[in-house]
Protein backbone atom coordinates (compact mmCIF):
# COMPACT_ATOMS: atom_id res chain seq x y z
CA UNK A 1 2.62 35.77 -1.16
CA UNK A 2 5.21 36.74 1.90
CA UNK A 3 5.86 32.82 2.30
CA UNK A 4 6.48 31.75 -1.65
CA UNK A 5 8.81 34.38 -1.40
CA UNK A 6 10.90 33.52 1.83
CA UNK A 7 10.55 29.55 0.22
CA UNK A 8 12.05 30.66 -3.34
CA UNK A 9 15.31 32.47 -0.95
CA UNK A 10 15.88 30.07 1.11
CA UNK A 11 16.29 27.70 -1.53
CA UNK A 12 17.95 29.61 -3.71
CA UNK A 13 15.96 30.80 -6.53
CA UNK A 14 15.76 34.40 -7.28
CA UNK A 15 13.52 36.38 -9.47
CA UNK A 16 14.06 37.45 -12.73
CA UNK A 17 13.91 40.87 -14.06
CA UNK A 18 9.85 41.12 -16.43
CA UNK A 19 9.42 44.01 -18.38
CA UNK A 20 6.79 46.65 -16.51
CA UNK A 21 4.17 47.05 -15.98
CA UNK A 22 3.60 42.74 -15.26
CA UNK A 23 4.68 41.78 -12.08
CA UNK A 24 7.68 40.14 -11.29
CA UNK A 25 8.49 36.27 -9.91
CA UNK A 26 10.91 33.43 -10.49
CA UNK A 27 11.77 33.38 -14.23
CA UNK A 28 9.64 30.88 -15.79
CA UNK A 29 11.74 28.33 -17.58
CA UNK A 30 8.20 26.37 -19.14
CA UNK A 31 6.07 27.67 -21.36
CA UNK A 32 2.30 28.34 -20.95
CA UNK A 33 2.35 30.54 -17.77
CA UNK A 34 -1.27 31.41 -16.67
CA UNK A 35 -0.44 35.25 -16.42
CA UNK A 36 2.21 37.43 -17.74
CA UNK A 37 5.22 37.20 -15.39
CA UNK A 38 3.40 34.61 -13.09
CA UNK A 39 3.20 30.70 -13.06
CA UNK A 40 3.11 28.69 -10.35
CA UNK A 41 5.55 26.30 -8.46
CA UNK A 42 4.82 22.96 -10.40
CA UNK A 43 4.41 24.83 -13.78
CA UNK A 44 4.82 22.45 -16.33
CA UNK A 45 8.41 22.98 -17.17
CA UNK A 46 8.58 20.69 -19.97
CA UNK A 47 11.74 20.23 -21.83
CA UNK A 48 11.40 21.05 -25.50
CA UNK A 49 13.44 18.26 -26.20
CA UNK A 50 11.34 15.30 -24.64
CA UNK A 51 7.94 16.29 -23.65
CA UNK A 52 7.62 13.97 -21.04
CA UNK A 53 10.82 15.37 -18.85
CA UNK A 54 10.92 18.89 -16.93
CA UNK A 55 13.17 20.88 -18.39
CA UNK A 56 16.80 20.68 -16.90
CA UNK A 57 15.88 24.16 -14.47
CA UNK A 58 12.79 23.06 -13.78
CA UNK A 59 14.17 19.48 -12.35
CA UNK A 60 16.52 21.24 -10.31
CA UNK A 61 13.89 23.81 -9.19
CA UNK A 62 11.15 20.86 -8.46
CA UNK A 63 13.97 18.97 -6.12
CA UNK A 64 15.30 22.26 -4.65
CA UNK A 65 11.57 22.63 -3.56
CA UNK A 66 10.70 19.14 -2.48
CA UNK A 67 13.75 19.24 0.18
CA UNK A 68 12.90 22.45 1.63
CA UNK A 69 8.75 21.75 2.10
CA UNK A 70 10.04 18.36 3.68
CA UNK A 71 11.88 20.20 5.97
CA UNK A 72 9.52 23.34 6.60
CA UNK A 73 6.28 22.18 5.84
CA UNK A 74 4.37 20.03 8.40
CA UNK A 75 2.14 18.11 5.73
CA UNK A 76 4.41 17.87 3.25
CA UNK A 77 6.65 16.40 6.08
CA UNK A 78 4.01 13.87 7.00
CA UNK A 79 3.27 12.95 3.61
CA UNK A 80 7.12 11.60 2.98
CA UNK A 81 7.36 10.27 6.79
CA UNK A 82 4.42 8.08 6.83
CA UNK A 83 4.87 5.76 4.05
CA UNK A 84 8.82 5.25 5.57
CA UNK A 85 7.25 4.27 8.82
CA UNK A 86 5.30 1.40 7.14
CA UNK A 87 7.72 0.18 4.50
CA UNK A 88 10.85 0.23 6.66
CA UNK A 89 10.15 0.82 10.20
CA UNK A 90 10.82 -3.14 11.11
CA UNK A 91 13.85 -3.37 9.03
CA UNK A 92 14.68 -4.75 5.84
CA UNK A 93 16.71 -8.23 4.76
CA UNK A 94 18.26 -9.96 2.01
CA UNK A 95 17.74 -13.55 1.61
CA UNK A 96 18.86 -16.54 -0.67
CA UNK A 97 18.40 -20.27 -0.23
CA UNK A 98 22.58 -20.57 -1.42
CA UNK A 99 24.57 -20.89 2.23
CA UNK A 100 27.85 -19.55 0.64
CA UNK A 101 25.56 -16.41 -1.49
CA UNK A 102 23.64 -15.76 1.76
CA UNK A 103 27.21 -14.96 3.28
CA UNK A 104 27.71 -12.90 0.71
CA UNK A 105 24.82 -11.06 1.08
CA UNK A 106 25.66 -10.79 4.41
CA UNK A 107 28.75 -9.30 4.25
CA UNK A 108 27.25 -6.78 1.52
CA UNK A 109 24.49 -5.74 3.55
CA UNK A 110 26.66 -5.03 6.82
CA UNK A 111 29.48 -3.49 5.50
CA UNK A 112 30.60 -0.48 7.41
CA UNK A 113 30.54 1.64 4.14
CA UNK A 114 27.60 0.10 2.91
CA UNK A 115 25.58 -0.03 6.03
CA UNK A 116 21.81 -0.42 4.47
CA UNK A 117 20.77 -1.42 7.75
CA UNK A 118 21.47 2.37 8.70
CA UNK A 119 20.94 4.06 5.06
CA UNK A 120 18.42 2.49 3.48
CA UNK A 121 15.73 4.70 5.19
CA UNK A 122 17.22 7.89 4.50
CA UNK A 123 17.84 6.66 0.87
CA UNK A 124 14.29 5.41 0.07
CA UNK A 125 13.46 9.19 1.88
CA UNK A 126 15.57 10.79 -1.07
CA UNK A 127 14.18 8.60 -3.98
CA UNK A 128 10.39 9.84 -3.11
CA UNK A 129 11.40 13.05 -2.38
CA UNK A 130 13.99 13.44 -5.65
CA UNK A 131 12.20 11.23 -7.90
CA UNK A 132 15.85 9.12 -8.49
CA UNK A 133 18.09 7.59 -6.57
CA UNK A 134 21.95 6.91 -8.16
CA UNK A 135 24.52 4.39 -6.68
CA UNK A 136 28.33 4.49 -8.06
CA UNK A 137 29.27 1.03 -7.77
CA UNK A 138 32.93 0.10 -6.71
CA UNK A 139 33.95 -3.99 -7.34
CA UNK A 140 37.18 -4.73 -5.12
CA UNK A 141 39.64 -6.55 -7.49
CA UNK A 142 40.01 -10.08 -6.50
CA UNK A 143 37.56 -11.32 -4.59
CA UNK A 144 35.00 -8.75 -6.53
CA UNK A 145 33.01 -7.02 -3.02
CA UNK A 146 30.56 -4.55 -4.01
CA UNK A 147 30.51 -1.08 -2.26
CA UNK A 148 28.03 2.08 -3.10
CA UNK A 149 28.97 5.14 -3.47
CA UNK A 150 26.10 7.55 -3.31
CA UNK A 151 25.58 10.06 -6.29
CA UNK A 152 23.30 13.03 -5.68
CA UNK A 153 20.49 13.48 -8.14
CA UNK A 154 21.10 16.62 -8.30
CA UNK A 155 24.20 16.44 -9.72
CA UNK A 156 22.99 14.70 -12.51
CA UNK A 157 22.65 16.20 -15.57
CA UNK A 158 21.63 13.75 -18.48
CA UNK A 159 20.21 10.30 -18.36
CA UNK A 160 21.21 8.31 -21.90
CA UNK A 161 19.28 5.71 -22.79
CA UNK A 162 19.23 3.23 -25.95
CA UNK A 163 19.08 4.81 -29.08
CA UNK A 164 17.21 1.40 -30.13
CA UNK A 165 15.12 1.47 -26.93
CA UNK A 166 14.23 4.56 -25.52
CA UNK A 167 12.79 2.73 -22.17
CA UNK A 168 16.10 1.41 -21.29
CA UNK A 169 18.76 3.84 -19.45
CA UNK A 170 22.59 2.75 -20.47
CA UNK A 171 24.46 5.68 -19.00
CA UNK A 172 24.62 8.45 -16.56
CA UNK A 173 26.43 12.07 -17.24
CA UNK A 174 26.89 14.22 -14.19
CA UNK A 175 27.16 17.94 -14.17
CA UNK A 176 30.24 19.59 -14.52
CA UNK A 177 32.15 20.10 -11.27
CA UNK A 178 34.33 22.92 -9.88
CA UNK A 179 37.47 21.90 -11.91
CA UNK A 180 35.30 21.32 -14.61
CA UNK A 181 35.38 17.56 -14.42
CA UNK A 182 32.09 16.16 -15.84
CA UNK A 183 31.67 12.02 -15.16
CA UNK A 184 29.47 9.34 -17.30
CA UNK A 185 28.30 6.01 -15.79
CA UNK A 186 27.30 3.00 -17.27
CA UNK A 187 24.12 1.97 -15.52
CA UNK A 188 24.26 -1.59 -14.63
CA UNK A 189 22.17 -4.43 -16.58
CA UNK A 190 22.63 -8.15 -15.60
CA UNK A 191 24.37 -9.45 -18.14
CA UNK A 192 26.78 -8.93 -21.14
CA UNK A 193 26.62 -5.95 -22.80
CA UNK A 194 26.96 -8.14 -26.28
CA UNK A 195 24.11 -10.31 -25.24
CA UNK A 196 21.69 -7.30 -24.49
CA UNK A 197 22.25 -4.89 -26.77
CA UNK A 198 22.67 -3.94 -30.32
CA UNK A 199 26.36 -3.61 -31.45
CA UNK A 200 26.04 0.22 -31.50
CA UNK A 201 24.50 0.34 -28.15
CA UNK A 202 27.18 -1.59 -26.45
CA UNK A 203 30.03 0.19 -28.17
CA UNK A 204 29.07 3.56 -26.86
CA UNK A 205 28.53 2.39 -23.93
CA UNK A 206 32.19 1.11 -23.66
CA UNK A 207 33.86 4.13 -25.02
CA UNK A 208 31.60 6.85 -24.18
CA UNK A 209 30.56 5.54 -20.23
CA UNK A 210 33.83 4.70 -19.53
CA UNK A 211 33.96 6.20 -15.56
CA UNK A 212 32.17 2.89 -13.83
CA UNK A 213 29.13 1.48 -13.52
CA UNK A 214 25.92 2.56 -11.29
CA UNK A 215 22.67 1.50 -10.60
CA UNK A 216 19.82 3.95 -11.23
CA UNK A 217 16.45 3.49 -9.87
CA UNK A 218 13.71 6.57 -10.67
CA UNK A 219 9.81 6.87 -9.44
CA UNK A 220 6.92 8.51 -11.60
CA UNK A 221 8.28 8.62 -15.07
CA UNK A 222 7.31 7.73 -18.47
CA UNK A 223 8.71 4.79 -20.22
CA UNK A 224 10.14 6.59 -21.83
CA UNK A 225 11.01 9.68 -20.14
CA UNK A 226 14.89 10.04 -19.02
CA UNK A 227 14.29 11.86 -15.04
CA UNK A 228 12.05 10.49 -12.25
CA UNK A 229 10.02 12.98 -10.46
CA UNK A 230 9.38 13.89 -7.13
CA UNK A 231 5.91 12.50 -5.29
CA UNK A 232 5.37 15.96 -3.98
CA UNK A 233 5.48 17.45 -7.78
CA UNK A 234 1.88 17.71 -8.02
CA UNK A 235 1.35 18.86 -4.84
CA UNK A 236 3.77 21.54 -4.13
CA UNK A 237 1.39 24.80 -5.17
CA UNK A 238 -0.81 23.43 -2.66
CA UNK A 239 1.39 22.56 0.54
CA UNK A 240 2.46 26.29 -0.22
CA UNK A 241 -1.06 27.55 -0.08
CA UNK A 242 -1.99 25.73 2.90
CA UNK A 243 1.29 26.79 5.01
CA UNK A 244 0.15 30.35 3.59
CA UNK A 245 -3.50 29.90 4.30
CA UNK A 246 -2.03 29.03 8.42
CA UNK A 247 -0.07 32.18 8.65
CA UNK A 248 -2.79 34.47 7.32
CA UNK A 249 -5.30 32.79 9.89
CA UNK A 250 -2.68 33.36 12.60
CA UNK A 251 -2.72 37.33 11.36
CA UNK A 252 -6.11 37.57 11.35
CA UNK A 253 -6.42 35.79 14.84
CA UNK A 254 -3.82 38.54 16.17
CA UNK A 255 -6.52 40.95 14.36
CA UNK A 256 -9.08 40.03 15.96
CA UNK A 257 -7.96 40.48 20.13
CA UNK A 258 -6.84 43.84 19.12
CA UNK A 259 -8.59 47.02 20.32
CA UNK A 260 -8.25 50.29 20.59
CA UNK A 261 -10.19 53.01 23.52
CA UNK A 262 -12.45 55.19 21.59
CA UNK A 263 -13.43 58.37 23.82
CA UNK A 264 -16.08 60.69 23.24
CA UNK A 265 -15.68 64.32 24.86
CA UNK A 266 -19.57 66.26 24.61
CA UNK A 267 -19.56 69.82 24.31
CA UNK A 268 -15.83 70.09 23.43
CA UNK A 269 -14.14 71.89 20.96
CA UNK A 270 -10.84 71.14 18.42
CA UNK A 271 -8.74 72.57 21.08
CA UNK A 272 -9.79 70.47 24.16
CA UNK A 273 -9.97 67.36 22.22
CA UNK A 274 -6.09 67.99 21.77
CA UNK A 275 -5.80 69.04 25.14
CA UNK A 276 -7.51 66.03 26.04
CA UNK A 277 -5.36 63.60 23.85
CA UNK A 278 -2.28 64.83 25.32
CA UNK A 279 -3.25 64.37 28.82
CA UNK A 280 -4.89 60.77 28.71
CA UNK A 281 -3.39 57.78 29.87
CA UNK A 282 -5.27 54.36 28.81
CA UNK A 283 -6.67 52.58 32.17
CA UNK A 284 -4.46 49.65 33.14
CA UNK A 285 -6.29 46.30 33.59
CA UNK A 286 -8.48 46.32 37.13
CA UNK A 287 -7.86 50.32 37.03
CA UNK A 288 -10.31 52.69 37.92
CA UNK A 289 -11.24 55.55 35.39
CA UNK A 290 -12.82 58.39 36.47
CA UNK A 291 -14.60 60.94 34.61
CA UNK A 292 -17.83 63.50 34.36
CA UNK A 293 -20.98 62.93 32.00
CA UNK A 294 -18.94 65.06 29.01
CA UNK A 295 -16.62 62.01 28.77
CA UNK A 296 -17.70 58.49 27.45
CA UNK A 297 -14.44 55.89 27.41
CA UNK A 298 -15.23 52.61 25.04
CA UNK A 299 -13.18 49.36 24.11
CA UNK A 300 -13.78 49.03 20.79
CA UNK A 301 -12.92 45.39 18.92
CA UNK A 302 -12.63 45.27 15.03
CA UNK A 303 -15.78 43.82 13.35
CA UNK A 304 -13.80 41.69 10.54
CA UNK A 305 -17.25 39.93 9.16
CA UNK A 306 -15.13 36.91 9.15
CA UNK A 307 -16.43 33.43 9.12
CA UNK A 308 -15.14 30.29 10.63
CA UNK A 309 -12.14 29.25 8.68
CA UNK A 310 -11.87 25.54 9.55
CA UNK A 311 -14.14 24.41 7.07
CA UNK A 312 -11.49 26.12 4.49
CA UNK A 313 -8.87 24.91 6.41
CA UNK A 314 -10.59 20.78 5.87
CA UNK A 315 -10.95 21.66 1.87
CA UNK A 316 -7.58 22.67 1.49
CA UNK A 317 -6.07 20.31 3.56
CA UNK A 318 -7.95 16.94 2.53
CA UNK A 319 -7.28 18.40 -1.33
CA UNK A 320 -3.52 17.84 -0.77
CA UNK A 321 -4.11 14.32 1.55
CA UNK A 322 -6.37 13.13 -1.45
CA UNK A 323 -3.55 13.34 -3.90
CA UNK A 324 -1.33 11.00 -2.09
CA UNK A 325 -4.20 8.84 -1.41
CA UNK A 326 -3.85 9.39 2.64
CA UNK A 327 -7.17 9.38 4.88
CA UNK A 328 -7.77 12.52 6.73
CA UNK A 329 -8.29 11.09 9.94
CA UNK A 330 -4.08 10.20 9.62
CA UNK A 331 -3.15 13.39 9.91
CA UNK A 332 -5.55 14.77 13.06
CA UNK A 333 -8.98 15.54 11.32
CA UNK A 334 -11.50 13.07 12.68
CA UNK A 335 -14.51 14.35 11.02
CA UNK A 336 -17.30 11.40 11.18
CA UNK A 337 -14.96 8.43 10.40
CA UNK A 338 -15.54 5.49 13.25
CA UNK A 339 -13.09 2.88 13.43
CA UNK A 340 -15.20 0.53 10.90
CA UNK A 341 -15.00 3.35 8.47
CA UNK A 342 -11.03 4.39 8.89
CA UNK A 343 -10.07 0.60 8.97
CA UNK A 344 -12.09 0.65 4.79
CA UNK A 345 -10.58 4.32 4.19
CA UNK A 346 -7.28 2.96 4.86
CA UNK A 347 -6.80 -0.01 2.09
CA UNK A 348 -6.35 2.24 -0.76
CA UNK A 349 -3.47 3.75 0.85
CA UNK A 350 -2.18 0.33 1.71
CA UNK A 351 -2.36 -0.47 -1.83
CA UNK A 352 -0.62 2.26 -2.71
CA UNK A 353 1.97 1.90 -0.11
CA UNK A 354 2.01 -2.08 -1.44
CA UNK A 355 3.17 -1.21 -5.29
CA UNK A 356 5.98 1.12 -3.31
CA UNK A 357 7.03 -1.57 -1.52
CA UNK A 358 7.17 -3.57 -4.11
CA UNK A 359 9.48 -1.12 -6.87
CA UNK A 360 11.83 -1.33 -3.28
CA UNK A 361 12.16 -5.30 -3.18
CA UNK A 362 12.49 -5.49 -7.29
CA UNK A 363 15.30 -2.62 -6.87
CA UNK A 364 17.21 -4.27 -3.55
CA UNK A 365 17.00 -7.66 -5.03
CA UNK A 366 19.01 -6.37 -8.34
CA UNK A 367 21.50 -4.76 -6.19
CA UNK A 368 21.85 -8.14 -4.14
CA UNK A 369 21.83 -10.23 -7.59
CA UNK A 370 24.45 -7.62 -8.43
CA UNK A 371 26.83 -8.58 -5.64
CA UNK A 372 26.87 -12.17 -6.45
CA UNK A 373 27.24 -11.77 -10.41
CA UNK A 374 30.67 -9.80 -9.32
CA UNK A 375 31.61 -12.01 -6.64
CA UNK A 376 30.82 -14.71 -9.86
CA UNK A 377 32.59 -12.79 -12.09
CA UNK A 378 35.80 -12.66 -10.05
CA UNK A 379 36.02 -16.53 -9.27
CA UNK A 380 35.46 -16.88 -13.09
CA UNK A 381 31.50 -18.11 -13.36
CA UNK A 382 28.84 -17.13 -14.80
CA UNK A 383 26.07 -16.85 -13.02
CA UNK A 384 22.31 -19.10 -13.99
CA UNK A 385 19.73 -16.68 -13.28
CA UNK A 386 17.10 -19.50 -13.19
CA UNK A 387 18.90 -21.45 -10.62
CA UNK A 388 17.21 -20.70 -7.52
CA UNK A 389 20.67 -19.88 -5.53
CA UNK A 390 21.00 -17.15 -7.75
CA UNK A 391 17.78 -15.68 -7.01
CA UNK A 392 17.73 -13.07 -4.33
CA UNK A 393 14.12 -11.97 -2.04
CA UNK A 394 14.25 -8.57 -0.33
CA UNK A 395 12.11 -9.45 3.12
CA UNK A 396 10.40 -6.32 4.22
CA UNK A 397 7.81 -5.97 7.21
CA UNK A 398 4.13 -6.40 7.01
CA UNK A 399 2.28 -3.19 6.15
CA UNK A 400 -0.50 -3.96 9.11
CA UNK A 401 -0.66 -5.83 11.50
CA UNK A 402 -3.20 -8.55 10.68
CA UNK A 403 -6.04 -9.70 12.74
CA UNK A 404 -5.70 -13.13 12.56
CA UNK A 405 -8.89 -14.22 14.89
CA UNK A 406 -11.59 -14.63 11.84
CA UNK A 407 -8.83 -16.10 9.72
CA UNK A 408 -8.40 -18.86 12.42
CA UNK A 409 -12.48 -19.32 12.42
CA UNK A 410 -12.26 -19.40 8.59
CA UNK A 411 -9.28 -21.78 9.02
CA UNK A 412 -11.06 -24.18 11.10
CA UNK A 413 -14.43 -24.04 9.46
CA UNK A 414 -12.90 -24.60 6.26
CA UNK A 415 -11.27 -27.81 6.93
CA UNK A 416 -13.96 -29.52 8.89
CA UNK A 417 -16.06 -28.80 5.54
CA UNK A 418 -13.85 -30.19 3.14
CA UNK A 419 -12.73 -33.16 5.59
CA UNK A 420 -16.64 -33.94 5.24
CA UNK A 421 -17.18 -33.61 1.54
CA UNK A 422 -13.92 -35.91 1.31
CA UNK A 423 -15.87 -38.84 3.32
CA UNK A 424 -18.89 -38.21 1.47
CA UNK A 425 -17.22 -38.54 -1.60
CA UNK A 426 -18.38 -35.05 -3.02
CA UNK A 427 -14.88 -33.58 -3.36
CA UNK A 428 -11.05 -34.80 -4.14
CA UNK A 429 -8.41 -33.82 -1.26
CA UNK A 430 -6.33 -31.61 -4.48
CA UNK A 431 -9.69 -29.38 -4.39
CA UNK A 432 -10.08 -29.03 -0.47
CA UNK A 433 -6.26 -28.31 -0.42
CA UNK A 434 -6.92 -25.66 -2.76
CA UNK A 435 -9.40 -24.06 -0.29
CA UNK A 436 -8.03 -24.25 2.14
CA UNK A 437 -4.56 -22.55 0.31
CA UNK A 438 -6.74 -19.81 -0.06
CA UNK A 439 -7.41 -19.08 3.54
CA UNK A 440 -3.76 -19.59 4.02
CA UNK A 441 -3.15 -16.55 2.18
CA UNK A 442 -4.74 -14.69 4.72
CA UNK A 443 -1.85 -15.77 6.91
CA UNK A 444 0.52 -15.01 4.72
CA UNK A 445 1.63 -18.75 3.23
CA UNK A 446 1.17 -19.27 -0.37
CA UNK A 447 1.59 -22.48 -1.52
CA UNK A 448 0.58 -24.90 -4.62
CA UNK A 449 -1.47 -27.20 -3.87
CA UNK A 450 -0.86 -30.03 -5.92
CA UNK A 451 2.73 -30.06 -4.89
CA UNK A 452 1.67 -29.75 -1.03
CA UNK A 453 -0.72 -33.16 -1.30
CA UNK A 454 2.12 -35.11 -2.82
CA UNK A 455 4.55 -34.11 0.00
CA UNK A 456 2.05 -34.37 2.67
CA UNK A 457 0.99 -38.30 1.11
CA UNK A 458 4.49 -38.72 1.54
CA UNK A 459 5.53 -37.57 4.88
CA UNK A 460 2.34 -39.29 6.13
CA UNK A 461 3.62 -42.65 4.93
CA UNK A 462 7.15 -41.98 6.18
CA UNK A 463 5.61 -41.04 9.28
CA UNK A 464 3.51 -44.36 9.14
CA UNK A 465 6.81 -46.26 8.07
CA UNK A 466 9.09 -44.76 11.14
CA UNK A 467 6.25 -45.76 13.73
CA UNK A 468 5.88 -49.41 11.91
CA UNK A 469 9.53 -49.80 12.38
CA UNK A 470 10.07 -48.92 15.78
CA UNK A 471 7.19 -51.34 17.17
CA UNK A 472 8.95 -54.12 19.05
CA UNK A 473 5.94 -56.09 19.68
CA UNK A 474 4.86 -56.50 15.94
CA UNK A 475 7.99 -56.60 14.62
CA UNK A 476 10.55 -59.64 15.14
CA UNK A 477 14.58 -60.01 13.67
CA UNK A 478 14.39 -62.00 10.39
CA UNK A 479 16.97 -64.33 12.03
CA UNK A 480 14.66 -64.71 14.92
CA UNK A 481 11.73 -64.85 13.18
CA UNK A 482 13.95 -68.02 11.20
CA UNK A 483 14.87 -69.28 14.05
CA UNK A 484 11.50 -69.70 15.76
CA UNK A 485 10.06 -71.09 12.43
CA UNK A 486 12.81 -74.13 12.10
CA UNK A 487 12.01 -74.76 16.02
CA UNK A 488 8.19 -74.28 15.54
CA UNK A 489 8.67 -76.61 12.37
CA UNK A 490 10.89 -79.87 14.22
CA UNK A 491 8.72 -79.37 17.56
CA UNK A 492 11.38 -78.01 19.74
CA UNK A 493 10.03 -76.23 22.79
CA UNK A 494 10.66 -73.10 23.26
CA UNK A 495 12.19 -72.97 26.57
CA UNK A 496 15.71 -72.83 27.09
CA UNK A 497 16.61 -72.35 23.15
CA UNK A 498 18.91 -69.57 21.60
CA UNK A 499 19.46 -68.24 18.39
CA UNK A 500 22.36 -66.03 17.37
CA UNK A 501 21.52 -62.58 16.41
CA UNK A 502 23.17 -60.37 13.31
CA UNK A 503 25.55 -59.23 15.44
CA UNK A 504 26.66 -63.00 17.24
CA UNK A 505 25.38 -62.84 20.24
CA UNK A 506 23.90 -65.50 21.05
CA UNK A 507 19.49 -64.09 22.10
CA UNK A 508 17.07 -65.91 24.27
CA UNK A 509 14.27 -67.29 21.85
C-alpha cells in the first residue's frame, strides 16, 4: 500500500531486511504476525515481560503513528478534535470554598509558566493521543509555588511501580539523552511516603527516584499494566485503510474520464496504417474532422465494471466512527437519522465523553490539592484532607446544552402535586422535597433533602421573625408598653403624658 508506506517514512520507521522470497515491511517487534514478513499497524506488540504493555518499540511506534494520522488523516483528526471541543471548549476552573487556598489556586492556575488556561487543551490533546501525560514538578523554596514542567511521553522509558502493589506507579525513568544522562522521578502521592508504603517501597523510592517528583496520569491501561495507550490504538489499521480506500477512488475516478480515439482505416494495409498514424492529429474540442467512408474515428471510454463505491466508503467509515462510539451523522453522513433519532444516537457518546471528563477533574483536582499540600508544607502544616478547605473541584462546561422547557413543566407540575398531597395529609414535606430534588437534577442542583427542609424551616421562621420585628403597629417599646400600663392602671389620660425612652428622650405617649 503506496500510503502505509509514505506514513511509516514520514514518521520515521523503516523496513527491515526478511529473508526472500516473503515480502518485506516494518520489522515486526510482536509476535504472532498474520503472514510471514507482514503484520499490521496495531499488531499486538506485547512485551514479553508484562503481557498487558506493548513492547518498548511498539509504544514508540503506536505514538509515532497516532501524531502523524492526527495530523494527516481527516477522521482520525476529527476523532481527537471533537471530544476537546466538548470537554474544554468553555474553559476550565479550579475552585475551593478556603479564600486564602482559592488564591492559591489562583495564582497556580495563571502563572505565566503554568498557563493551563492556554495549555490545558493541547495537553488533554496529547494524553488521548499518547495514552500518558507526565508533569515534572518544581516547588519554589520558601513559600513552596508549584510550577510544571512538561515531560514528553516519549521520552519515557520505564514506569516503576510497587513491588507490593503492582497498580500503584512510584517512579518514572526517562530514556537516555544525548550526553547519556538518563533521569528517574518519583511520581507524586498525597501523603508521606512512610504512611503509604511499605518500608522497602519508600526506601527505593528515596534513593533510587532521587531527580524530583512528577505527576503521571495514563488512559486505557490495565491495573496493572505500567504504559497508557493511545485512543486511536485500535483504530489505526483502519484510518489507514480508509485514507487508502480515498486515494484509490480518486485513481479510479481519474480512470474513468480518460479516453483514447480509436480509428478504423477499411481496405488498408500494414503500411498505410503507419502512414496513417504518423500523419494524424487528434481533433481539438469543437474541431471539425474530415474524412472518406474508409475511415471511422471513435472516442472510446474504459468500461471498468465498477460499482458505486459509497456504500464501501459508509462500511468502512462508520466501522472506525463505531469504535470511538461517535454517530455517523457527526462527521457528514446523514443517512436516515432525523433530529429525534441523532438527539438518542448521541447519549452514548455523551457518556463516553462524561467518564473522560471525569478522569480530567479527578486528575486537575490532585494537581490543585498538590499545590496547597506544598504551599502547606512550606508554612509547616499538614494538610486535613477531610476538611472541606482542603478539598479542591475542577469546574468544567456542560457537555450539551440542556433544554430546560419540559424540566420547568416537570418543575411546576411536580410541586403543585406534592403541595396537594401535603394538605391532604397523604405525604410528609421530607418526601415531596425528595421529588422534587429529583427534578432538580435535571437542572443541574443536587441537593439532600433532609438537610434542605431543616434550612428552609429555618429561614422561613427567620424570615417570619425579621417581618414580626419590624411591624411598628403591633409592636410597642417595653418601656412604653410600661409606661402606658402604670397610666392605664392609676387612670391617667392619655393626653399630654410622656414617658422616657431607652435612650432618654423623653416620647409622646
Amino acid at each position: 500500500m503506496g500510503l502505509l508506506n509514505r506514513l511509516m517514512e514520514a514518521v520515521g520507521i523503516t523496513a527491515a531486511p526478511a529473508p526472500e522470497p516473503a515480502p518485506t515491511r516494518e520489522a515486526a517487534s510482536a509476535q504472532g504476525a498474520d503472514e510471514p514478513g507482514w503484520r499490521r499497524l496495531s499488531g499486538d506488540g506485547l512485551s514479553n515481560q508484562n503481557d498487558r504493555d506493548l513492547s518498548p518499540m511498539a509504544q514508540d511506534r503506536m505514538q509515532k503513528l497516532a501524531e502523524y494520522l492526527w495530523q494527516s488523516n481527516l477522521l482520525a483528526n476529527r476523532l481527537v478534535e471533537l471530544p476537546l471541543a466538548y470537554l474544554l471548549a468553555e474553559g476550565v476552573s479550579l475552585q475551593c470554598k478556603d479564600e486564602e487556598h482559592q488564591k492559591l489556586l489562583n495564582a497556580f492556575w495563571s502563572d505565566p509558566i503554568n498557563n493551563w488556561p492556554l495549555k490545558l487543551t493541547p495537553r488533554v490533546r496529547a494524553l488521548g493521543l499518547l495514552g500518558e501525560q507526565c508533569y515534572i514538578a518544581n516547588v519554589r523554596e520558601g513559600d513552596g509555588f508549584v510550577r510544571l514542567g512538561y515531560l514528553d511521553p516519549r521520552q519515557i522509558a520505564t514506569v516503576v511501580a510497587d513491588p507490593d502493589n503492582p497498580e500503584q506507579p512510584i517512579g518514572v525513568v526517562t530514556k537516555r539523552d544525548n550526553r547519556g544522562k538518563q533521569h528517574k522521578y518519583r511520581v507524586v502521592v498525597l501523603g508521606e511516603d512512610e504512611d503509604l508504603f511499605s518500608a522497602n517501597t519508600a526506601r527505593i523510592r528515596a534513593e533510587d527516584f532521587t531527580d524530583g517528583e512528577c505527576l503521571l496520569y495514563q488512559l486505557n491501561k490495565f491495573p496493572n499494566g505500567s504504559r497508557g495507550r493511545s485512543d486511536l490504538l485500535g483504530q489505526i489499521d483502519w484510518l489507514d485503510a480508509y485514507d487508502e480506500f480515498l486515494f484509490n477512488e480518486l485513481d479510479r475516478i481519474g480512470y474513468l474520464r480518460a479516453f483514447v480515439w480509436d480509428v478504423t482505416l477499411t481496405g488498408a494495409d500494414p503500411e498505410a496504417v503507419k502512414k496513417y498514424e504518423k500523419e494524424f492529429t487528434a481533433p481539438a474540442p469543437n474541431s471539425t474532422f474530415v474524412h472518406n467512408d474508409t475511415v471511422k474515428l471513435e472516442a472510446k471510454a474504459p468500461e471498468l465494471q465498477a460499482a458505486d463505491t459509497s456504500e464501501s466508503a459508509r462500511l468502512l467509515r462508520n466501522h472506525v466512527l463505531g469504535g470511538s462510539t461517535t454517530p455517523e451523522h457527526w462527521f457528514g453522513g446523514g443517512g436516515d437519522v432525523n433530529r429525534a433519532a441523532a438527539s438518542e444516537m448521541g447519549e452514548p457518546t455523551f457518556k463516553i465523553y462524561t467518564g473522560r471528563q471525569n478522569f480530567l477533574k479527578l486528575a486537575l483536582e490532585e494537581i490543585g490539592r498538590f499545590v496547597l499540600w506544598k504551599a502547606a508544607e512550606a508554612n509547616g502544616k499538614k494538610p486535613d484532607w477531610a476538611e472541606d478547605k482542603w478539598q479542591v473541584t475542577a469546574v468544567f462546561p456542560e457537555l450539551v446544552n440542556r433544554d430546560v422547557t419540559k424540566f420547568a413543566a416537570a418543575m411546576v407540575s411536580v410541586v403543585t402535586a406534592v403541595v396537594q398531597m401535603i394538605d391532604a395529609g397523604l405525604l410528609t414535606e421530607e418526601t415531596a422535597l425528595k421529588l422534587v430534588a429529583d427534578v432538580a437534577q435535571r437542572f443541574g442542583q443536587d441537593f439532600d433533602a433532609k438537610t434542605e427542609l431543616e434550612a428552609a424551616r429555618k429561614e422561613s421562621a427567620d424570615r417570619k421573625a425579621k417581618a414580626a420585628a419590624s411591624d411598628v403597629f403591633r409592636n410597642e417599646p417595653a418601656d412604653l408598653a410600661a409606661a402606658r400600663a402604670e397610666r392605664d392602671a392609676a387612670g391617667v389620660g392619655t393626653k399630654g403624658a410622656v414617658a422616657a425612652g431607652e435612650d432618654g428622650n423623653q416620647v409622646a405617649a
